[in-house]
Protein backbone atom coordinates (compact mmCIF):
# COMPACT_ATOMS: atom_id res chain seq x y z
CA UNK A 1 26.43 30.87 -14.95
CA UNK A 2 23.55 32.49 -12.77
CA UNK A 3 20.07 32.33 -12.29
CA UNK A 4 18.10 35.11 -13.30
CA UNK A 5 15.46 34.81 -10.63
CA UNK A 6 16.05 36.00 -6.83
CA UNK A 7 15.37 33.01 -4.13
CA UNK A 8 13.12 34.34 -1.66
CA UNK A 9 13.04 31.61 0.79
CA UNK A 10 15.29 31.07 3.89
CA UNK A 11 16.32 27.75 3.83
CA UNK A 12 17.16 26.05 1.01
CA UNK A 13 19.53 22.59 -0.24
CA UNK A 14 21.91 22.28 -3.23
CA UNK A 15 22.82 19.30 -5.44
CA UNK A 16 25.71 19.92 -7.35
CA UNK A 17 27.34 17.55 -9.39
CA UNK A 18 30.95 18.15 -11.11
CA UNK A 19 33.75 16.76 -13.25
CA UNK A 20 37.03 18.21 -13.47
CA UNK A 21 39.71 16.97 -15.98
CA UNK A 22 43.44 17.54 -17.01
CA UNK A 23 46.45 15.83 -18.77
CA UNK A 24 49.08 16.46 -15.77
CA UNK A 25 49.18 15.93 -11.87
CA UNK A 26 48.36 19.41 -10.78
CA UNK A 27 45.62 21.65 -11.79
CA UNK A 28 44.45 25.09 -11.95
CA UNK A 29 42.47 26.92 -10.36
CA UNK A 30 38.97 25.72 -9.26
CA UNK A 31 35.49 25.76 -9.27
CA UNK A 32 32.88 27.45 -6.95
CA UNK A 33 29.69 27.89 -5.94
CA UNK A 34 28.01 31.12 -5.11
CA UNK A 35 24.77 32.41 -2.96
CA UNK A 36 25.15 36.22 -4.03
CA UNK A 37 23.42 39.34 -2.93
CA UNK A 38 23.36 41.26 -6.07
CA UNK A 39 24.10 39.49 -10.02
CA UNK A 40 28.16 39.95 -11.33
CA UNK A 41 27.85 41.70 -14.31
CA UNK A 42 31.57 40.90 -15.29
CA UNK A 43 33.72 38.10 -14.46
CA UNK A 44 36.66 38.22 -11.76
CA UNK A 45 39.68 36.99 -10.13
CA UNK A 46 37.63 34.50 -7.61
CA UNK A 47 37.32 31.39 -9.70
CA UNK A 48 35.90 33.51 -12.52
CA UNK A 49 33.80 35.49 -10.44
CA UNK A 50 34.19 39.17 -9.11
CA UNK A 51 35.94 39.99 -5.55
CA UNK A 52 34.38 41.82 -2.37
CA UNK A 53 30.82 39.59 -2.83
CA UNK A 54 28.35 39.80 -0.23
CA UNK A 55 27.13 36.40 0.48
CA UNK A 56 28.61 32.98 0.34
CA UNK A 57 31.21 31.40 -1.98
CA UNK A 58 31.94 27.46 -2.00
CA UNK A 59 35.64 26.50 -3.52
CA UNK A 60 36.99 23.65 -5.31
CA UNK A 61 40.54 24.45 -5.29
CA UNK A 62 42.63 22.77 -7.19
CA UNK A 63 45.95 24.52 -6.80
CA UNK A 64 48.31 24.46 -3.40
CA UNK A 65 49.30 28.33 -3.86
CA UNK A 66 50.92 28.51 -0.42
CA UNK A 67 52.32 25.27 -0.56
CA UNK A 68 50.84 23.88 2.77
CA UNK A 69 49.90 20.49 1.02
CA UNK A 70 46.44 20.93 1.70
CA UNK A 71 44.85 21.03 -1.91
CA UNK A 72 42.64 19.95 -3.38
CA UNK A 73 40.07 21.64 -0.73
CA UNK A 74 36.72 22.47 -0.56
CA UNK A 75 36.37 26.07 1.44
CA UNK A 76 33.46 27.81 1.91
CA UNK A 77 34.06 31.48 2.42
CA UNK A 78 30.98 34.10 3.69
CA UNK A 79 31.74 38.00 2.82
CA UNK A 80 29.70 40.87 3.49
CA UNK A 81 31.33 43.36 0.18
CA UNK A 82 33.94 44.73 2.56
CA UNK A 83 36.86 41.22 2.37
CA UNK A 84 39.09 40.65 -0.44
CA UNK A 85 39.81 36.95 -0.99
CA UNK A 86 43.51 35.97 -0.66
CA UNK A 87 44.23 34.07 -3.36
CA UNK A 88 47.70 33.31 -2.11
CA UNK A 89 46.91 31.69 1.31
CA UNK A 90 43.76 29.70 -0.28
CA UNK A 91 41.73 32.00 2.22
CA UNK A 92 43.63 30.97 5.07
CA UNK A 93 41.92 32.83 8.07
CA UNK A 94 38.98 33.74 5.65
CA UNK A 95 37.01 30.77 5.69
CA UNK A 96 34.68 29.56 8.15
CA UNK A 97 34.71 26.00 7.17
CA UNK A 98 36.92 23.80 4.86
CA UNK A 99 38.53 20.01 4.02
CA UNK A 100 40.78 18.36 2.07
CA UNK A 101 39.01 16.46 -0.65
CA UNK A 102 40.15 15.19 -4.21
CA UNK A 103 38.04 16.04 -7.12
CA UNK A 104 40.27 15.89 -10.42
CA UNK A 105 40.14 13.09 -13.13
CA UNK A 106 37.74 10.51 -11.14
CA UNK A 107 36.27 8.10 -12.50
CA UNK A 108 32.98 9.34 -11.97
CA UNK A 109 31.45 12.60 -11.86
CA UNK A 110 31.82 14.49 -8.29
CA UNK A 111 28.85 14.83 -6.14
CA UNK A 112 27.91 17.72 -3.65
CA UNK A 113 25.61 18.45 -1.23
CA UNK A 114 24.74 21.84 0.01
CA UNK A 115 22.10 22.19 2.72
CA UNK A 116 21.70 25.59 4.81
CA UNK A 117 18.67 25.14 7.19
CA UNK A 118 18.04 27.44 10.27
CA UNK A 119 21.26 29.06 10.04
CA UNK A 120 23.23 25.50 9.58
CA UNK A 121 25.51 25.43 6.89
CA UNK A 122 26.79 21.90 5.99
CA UNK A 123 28.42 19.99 3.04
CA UNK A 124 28.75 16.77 1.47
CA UNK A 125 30.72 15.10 -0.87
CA UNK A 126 30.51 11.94 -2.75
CA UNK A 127 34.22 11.86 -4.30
CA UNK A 128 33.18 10.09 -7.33
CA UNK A 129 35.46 6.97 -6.58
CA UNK A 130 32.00 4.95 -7.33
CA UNK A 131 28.36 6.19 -8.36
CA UNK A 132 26.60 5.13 -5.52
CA UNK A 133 24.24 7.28 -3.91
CA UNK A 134 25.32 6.67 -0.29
CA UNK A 135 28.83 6.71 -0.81
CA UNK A 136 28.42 10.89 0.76
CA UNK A 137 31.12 11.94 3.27
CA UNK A 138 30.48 14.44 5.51
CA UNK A 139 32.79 17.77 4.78
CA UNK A 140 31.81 20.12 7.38
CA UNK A 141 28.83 21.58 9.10
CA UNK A 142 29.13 25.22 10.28
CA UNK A 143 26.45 26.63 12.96
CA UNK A 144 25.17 30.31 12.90
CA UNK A 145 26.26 31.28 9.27
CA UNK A 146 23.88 34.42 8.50
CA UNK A 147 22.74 34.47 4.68
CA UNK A 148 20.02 37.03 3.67
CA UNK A 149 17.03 36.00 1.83
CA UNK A 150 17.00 37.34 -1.69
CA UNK A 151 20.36 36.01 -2.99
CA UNK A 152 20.93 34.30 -6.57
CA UNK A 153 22.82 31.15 -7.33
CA UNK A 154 25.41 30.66 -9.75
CA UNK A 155 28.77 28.69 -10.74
CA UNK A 156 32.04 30.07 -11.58
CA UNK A 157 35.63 28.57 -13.07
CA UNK A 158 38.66 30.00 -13.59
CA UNK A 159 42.11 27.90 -15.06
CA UNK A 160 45.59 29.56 -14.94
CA UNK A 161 49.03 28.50 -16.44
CA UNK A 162 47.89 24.71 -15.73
CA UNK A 163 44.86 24.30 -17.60
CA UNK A 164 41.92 21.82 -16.72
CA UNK A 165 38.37 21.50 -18.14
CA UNK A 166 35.55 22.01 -15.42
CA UNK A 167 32.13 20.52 -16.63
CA UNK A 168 28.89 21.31 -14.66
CA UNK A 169 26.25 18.10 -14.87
CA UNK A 170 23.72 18.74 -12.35
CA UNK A 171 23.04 22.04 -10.59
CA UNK A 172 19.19 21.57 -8.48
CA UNK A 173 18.09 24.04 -5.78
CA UNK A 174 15.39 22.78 -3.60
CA UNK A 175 13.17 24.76 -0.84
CA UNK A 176 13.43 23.82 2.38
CA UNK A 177 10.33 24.30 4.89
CA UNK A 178 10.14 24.37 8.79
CA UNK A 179 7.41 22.32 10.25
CA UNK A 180 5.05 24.56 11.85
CA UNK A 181 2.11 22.82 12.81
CA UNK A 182 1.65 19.15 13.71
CA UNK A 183 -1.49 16.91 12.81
CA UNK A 184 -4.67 17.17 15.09
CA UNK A 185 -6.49 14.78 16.68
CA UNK A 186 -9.80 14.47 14.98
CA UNK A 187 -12.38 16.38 16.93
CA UNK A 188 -15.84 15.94 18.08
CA UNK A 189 -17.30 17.78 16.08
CA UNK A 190 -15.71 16.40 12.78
CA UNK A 191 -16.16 13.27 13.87
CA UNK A 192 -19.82 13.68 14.04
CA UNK A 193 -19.55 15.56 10.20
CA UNK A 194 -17.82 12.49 8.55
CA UNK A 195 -20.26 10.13 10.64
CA UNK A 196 -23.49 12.18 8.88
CA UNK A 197 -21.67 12.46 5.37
CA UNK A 198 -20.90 8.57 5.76
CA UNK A 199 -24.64 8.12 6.78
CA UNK A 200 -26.06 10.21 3.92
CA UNK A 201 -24.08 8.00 1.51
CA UNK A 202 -25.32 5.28 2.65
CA UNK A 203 -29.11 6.29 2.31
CA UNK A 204 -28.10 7.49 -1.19
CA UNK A 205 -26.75 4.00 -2.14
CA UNK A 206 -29.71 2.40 -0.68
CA UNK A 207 -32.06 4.78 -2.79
CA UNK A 208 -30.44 3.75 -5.98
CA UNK A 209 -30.33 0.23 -5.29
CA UNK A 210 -34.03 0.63 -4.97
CA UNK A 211 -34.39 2.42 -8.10
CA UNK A 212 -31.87 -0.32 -9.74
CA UNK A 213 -34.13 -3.54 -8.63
CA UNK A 214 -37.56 -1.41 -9.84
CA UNK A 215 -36.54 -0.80 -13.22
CA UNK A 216 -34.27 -4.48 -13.76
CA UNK A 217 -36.76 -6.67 -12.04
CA UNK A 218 -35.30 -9.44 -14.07
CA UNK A 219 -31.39 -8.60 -13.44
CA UNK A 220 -32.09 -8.85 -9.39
CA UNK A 221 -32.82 -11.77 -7.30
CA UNK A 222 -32.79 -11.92 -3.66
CA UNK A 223 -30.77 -13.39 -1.95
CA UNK A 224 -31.57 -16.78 -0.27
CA UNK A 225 -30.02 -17.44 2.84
CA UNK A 226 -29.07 -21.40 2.33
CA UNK A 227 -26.51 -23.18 4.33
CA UNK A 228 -23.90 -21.94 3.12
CA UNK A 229 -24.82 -18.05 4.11
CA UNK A 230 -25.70 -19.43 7.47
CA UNK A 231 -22.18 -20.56 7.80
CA UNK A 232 -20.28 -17.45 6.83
CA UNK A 233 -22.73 -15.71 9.52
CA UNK A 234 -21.83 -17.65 12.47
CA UNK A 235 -18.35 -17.34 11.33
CA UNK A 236 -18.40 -13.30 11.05
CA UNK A 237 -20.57 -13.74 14.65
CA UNK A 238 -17.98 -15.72 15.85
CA UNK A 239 -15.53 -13.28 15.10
CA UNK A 240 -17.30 -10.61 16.25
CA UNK A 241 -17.42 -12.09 20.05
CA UNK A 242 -13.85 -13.43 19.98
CA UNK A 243 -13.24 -9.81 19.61
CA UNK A 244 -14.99 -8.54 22.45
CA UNK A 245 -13.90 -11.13 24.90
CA UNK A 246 -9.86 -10.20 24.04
CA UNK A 247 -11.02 -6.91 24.53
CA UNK A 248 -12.51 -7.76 27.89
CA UNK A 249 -9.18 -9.49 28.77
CA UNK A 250 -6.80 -7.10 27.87
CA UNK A 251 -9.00 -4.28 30.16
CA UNK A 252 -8.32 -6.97 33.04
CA UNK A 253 -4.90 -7.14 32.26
CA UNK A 254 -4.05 -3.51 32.41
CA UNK A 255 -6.15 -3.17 35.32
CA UNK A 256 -3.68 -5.79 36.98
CA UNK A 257 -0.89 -3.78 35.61
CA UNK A 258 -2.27 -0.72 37.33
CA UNK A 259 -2.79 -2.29 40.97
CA UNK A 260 0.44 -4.33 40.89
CA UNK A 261 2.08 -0.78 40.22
CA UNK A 262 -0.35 0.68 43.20
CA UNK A 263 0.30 -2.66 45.27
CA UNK A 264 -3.58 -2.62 45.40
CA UNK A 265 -4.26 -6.29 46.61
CA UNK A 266 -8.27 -6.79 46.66
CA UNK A 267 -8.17 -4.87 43.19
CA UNK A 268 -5.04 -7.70 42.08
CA UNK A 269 -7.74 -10.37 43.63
CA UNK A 270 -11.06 -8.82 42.08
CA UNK A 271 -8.76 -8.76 38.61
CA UNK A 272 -7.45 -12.26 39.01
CA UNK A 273 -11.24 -13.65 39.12
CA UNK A 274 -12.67 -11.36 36.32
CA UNK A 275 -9.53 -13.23 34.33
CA UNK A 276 -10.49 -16.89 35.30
CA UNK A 277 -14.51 -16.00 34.61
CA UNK A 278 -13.59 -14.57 31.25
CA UNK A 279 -11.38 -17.29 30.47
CA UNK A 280 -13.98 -19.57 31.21
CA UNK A 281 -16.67 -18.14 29.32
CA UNK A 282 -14.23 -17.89 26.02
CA UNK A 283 -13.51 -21.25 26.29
CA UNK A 284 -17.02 -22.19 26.28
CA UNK A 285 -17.86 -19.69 23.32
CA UNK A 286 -15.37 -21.64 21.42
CA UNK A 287 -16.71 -24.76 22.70
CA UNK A 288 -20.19 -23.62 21.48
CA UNK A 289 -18.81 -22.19 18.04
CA UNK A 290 -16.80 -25.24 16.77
CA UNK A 291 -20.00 -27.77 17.23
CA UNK A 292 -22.46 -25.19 15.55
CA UNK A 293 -20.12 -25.07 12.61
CA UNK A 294 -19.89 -28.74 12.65
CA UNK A 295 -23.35 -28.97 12.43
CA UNK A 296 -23.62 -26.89 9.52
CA UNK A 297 -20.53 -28.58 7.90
CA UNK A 298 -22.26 -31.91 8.99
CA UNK A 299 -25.96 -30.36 7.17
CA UNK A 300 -24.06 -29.34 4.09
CA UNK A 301 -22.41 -32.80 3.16
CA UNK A 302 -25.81 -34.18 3.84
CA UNK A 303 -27.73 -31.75 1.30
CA UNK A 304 -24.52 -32.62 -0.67
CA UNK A 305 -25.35 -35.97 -0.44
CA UNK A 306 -29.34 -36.04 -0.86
CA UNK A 307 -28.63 -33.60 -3.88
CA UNK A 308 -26.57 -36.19 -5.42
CA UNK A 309 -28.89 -39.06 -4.53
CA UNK A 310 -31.98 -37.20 -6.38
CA UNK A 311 -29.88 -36.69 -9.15
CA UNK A 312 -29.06 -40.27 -9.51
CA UNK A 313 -32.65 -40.85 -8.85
CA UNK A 314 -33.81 -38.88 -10.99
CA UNK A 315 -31.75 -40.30 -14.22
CA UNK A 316 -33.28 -43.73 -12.99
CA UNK A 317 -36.74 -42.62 -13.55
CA UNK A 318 -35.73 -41.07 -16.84
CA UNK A 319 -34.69 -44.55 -17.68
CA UNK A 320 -37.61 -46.66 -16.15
CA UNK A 321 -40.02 -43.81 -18.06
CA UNK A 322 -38.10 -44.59 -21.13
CA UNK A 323 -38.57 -48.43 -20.64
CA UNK A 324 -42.13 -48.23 -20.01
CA UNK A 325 -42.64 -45.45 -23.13
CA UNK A 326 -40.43 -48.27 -25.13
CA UNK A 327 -42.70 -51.12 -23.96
CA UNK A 328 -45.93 -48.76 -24.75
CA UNK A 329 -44.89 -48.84 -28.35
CA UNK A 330 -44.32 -52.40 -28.45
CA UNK A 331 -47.76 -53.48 -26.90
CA UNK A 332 -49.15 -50.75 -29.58
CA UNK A 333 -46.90 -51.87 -32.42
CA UNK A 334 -47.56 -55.60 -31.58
CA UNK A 335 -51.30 -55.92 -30.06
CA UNK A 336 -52.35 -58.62 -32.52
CA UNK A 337 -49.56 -60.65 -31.13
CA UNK A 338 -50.21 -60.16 -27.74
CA UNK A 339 -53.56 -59.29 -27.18
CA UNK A 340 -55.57 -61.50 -29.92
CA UNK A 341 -58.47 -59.66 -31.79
CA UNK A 342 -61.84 -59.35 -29.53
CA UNK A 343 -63.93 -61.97 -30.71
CA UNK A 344 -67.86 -60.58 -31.38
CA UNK A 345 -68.93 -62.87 -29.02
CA UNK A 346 -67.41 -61.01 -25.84
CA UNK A 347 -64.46 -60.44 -23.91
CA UNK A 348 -61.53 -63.19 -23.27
CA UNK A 349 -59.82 -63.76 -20.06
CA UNK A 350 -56.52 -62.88 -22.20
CA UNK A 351 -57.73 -59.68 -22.72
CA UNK A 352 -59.12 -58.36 -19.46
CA UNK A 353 -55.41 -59.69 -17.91
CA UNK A 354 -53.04 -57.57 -20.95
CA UNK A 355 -55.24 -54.46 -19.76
CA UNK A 356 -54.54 -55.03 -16.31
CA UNK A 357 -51.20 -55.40 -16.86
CA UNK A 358 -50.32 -52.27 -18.74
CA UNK A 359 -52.70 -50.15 -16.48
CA UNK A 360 -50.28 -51.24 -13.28
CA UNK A 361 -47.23 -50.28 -15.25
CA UNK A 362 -48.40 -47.24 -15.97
CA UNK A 363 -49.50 -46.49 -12.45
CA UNK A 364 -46.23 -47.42 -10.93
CA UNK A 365 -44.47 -45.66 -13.44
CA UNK A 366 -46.37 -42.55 -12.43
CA UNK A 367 -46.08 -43.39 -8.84
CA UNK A 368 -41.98 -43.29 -8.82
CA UNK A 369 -41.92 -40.32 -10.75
CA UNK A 370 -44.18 -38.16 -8.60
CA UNK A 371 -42.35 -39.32 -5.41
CA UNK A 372 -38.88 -38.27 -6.58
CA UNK A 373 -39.94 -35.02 -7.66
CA UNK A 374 -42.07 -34.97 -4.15
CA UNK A 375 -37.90 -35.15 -3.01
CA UNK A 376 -36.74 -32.79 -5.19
CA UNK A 377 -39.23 -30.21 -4.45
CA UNK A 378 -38.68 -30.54 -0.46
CA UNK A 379 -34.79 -30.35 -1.46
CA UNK A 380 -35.09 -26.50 -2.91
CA UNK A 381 -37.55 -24.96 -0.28
């Protein structure tokens, strides 16, 4: 089996994955791999592939023909047209690389691993004792093997009085590349490009946000910087100077690393008080930071609180308003029992105290309801 396409590249790595079965102990002949000059156009005595190839030929041998006990093998044999393959040594003196490896009747399919890369010519091989992907043993790994771009892949078999079936499952060619060039620092001037691109999307959001709030005046609302927002910003703030004074301490540092190296003493001294005065002024920062945000964490229960309060206020009112509206309807519903009828003659005592009465209610009524929401209106702004 061959590709019909020439690989052009000069580096390149194999995965090959085979299974080789038969009923008795020994078996016949082998497999192989090929990286050919020019396409067979007939089979031959190598494994099923023609003699005198030009290029590079990969072996599973099955058979001990010169009885060495050294099969099964894996040889890898490179011929330039003019060297006929000696079948009856196993290419003894032929091949540049080879080991003894077992391939037949495994339990699981036999993995290989061809890589050539600048002229390095190694192979591994994952018996197929398990399936595991890092169960790989190294083979061998031959330096300065010359293969000429151009060449075509393929996969041979050839069985002779013993007989065994030779199935192909995986046959992947990959490219290999050298690395040429290696990332650049960013430079000035492209730093300054995504700086203005970065800046010009910002002005573009901006724009649109404009245009959003213009045409949805009733979707947007400002926002209102409260507590809470006043919180997060000392936080970020915070933050922001814990930053700078690690940054400021870790300059001091290396600048003590630098004279102790130099044996620099008034620098080691001028570093050693920088230290203590940045020390110092952290540990007020964080002083300063912690009771701010208490105070705002103090200021928040407290709105908390007076929120709450109003709210309970509030329902009171409700109530007292209700009482008062109740006892309205009463005095209205019941005036002839509590307020007799005005006699022609003039106005009673009785009378003149019953208006006074429900005037005062009303008053105070309207008194404790305009204070609370006096409260409640100071609460929001």
């Amino acid at each position: 089996i061959w590709n019909k396409l020439q690989y052009v590249g000069n580096n390149w790595e194999l995965e090959f994955s085979l299974k080789v079965q038969g009923r008795g102990k020994l078996g016949a002949d082998g497999m192989a791999i090929w990286y050919v000059q020019e396409l067979p156009k007939r089979g031959g005595s190598v494994f099923g592939s023609p003699n005198n190839w030009r290029g590079l030929g990969i072996f599973f041998d099955s058979f001990d023909n010169d009885n060495k006990h050294d099969n099964p093998a894996v040889i890898a044999v490179v011929n330039d047209g003019t060297v006929t393959f000696d079948h009856g040594k196993d290419g003894k003196g032929q091949s540049i690389a080879s080991c003894i490896q077992g391939f037949r009747n495994r339990p699981h399919p036999t993995q290989v691993r061809v890589r050539y890369y600048r002229q390095v010519l190694s192979l591994e091989v994952n018996p197929g004792l398990t399936n595991r992907e890092s169960d790989f043993e190294a083979c061998f790994k031959v330096e300065n093997v010359k293969l000429a771009p151009g060449g075509y892949f393929g996969v041979s078999a050839a069985t002779g009085a013993l007989a065994d079936d030779h199935d192909v499952q995986k046959f992947l060619t990959y490219s290999l590349f050298e690395r040429t060039e290696q990332a650049k620092p960013l430079t000035d001037e492209n730093k300054a490009k995504i700086l203005s691109d970065y800046e010009k999307y910002d002005q573009q959001l901006e724009e649109k946000k404009r245009k959003f709030r213009e045409k949805n005046p009733d979707k947007y609302s400002e926002e209102v910087e409260d507590e809470q927002n006043l919180f997060y910003k000392s936080l970020i703030d915070y933050q922001v100077k814990l930053s700078e004074k690690f940054d400021q301490l870790g300059g001091v540092i290396r600048e003590l690393a630098n004279a102790g190296n130099t044996g620099d003493t008034s620098v080691i001294k001028s570093s050693v008080a920088n230290l203590e005065r940045i020390q110092n002024n952290l540990v007020r920062q964080i002083e300063s930071t912690g009771a701010q945000m208490q105070n705002i964490i103090n200021t928040m229960e407290s709105v908390n609180k007076r929120s709450q309060s109003s709210e309970r206020d509030l329902k009171t009112l409700s109530l007292a308003l209700g009482a008062v509206q109740t006892q309205l309807k009463e005095v209205q519903n019941k005036k002839t029992h509590v307020c007799p009828a005005i006699p022609d003659q003039g106005v009673s005592f009785t009378h003149i105290l019953c208006l006074i009465i429900i005037q005062t209610s009303i008053l105070m009524g309207y008194w404790v309801w305009k204070s609370r929401m006096e409260e409640a209106r100071k609460k929001f702004f």
